[in-house]
Protein backbone atom coordinates (compact mmCIF):
# COMPACT_ATOMS: atom_id res chain seq x y z
CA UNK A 1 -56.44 60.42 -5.77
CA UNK A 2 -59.49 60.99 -7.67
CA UNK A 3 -57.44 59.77 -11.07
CA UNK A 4 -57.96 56.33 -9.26
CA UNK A 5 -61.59 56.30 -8.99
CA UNK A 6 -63.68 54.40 -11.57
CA UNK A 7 -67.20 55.83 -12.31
CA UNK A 8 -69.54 52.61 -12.80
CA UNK A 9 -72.49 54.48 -13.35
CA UNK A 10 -74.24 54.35 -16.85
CA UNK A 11 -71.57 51.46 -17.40
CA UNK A 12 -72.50 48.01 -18.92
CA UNK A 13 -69.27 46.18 -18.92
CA UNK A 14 -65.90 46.58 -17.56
CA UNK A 15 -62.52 45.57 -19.43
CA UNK A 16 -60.25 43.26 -17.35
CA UNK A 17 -57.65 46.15 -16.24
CA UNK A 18 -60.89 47.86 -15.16
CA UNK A 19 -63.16 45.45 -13.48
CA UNK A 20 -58.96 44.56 -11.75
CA UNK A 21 -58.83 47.99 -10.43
CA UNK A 22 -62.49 48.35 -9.25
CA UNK A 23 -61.90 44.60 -7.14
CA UNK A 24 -58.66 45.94 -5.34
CA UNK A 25 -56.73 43.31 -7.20
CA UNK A 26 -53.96 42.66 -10.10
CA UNK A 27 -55.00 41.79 -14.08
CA UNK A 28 -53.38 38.40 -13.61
CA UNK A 29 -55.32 37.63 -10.43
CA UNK A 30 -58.44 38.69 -12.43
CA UNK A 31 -57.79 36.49 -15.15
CA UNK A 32 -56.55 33.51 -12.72
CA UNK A 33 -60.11 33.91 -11.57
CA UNK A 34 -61.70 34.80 -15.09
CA UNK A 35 -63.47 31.51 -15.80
CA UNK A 36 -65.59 31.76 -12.92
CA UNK A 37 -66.78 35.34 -13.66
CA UNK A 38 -69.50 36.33 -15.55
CA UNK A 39 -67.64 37.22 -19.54
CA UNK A 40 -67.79 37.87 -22.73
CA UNK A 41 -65.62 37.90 -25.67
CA UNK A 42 -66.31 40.78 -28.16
CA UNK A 43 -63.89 40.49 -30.75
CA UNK A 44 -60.70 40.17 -28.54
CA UNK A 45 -61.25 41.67 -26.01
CA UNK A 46 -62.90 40.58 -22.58
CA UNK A 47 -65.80 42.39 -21.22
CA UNK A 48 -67.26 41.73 -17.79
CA UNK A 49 -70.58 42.70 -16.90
CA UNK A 50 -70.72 45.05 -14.14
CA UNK A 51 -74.07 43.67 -12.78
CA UNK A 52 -72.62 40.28 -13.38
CA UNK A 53 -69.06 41.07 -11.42
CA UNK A 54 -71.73 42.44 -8.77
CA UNK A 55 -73.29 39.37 -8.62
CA UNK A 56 -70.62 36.79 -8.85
CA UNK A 57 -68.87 38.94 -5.54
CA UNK A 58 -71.88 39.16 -3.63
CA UNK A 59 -72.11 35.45 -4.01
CA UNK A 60 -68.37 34.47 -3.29
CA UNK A 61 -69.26 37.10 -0.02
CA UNK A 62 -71.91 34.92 1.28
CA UNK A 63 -70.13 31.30 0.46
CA UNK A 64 -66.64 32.99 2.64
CA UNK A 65 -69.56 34.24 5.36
CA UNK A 66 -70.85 30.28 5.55
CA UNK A 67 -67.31 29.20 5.51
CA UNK A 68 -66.89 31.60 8.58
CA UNK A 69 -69.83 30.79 10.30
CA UNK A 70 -69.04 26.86 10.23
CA UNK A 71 -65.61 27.72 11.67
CA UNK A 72 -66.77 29.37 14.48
CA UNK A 73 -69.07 27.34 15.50
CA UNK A 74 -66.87 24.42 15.28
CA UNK A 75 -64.36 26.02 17.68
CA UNK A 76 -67.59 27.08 19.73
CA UNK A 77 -68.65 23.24 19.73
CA UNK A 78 -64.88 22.73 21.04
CA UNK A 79 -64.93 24.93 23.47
CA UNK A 80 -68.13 24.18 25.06
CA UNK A 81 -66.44 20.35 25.25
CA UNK A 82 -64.14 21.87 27.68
C-alpha cells in the first residue's frame, strides 16, 4: 500500500503518529519511549527530529548488537567448559 509509505525526504521533523508509523510501532509505545528520544515541543505539539530519531535508533541498534554479542559469547565460554 503506497498510502502507508512516509516520504522522509526534505523532512526536518516528524510528529509522534508519524515518526510511530515510520518505527513499525504504536503512538503509545512512542511516547512510553519519548523521553529518551531526541524532542521538541513547539507550541503543543511534539516534533522529533528525523536525523535525531536516526540517530537515537542507530545507537539503541549497536547497544542490542553488544548485548548480543556478550550473550553469545557467554554461552560460547559455556560450551567450550564442556
Amino acid at each position: 500500500m503506497t498510502g502507508d509509505l512516509l516520504d522522509l525526504a526534505g523532512r526536518l521533523g516528524l510528529t509522534v503518529a508519524e515518526a510511530a508509523r515510520s518505527l513499525g510501532v504504536s503512538e503509545r509505545h512512542l511516547r512510553s519511549v519519548l523521553p529518551d528520544l531526541p524532542h521538541v515541543h513547539v507550541g503543543r505539539r511534539v516534533v522529533i527530529p528525523v536525523d535525531g530519531l536516526r540517530e537515537w535508533l542507530k545507537q539503541k541498534t549497536e547497544i542490542e548488537r553488544g548485548r548480543v554479542d556478550r550473550a553469545v559469547d557467554e554461552v560460547l565460554a559455556d560450551l567450550a567448559k564442556d
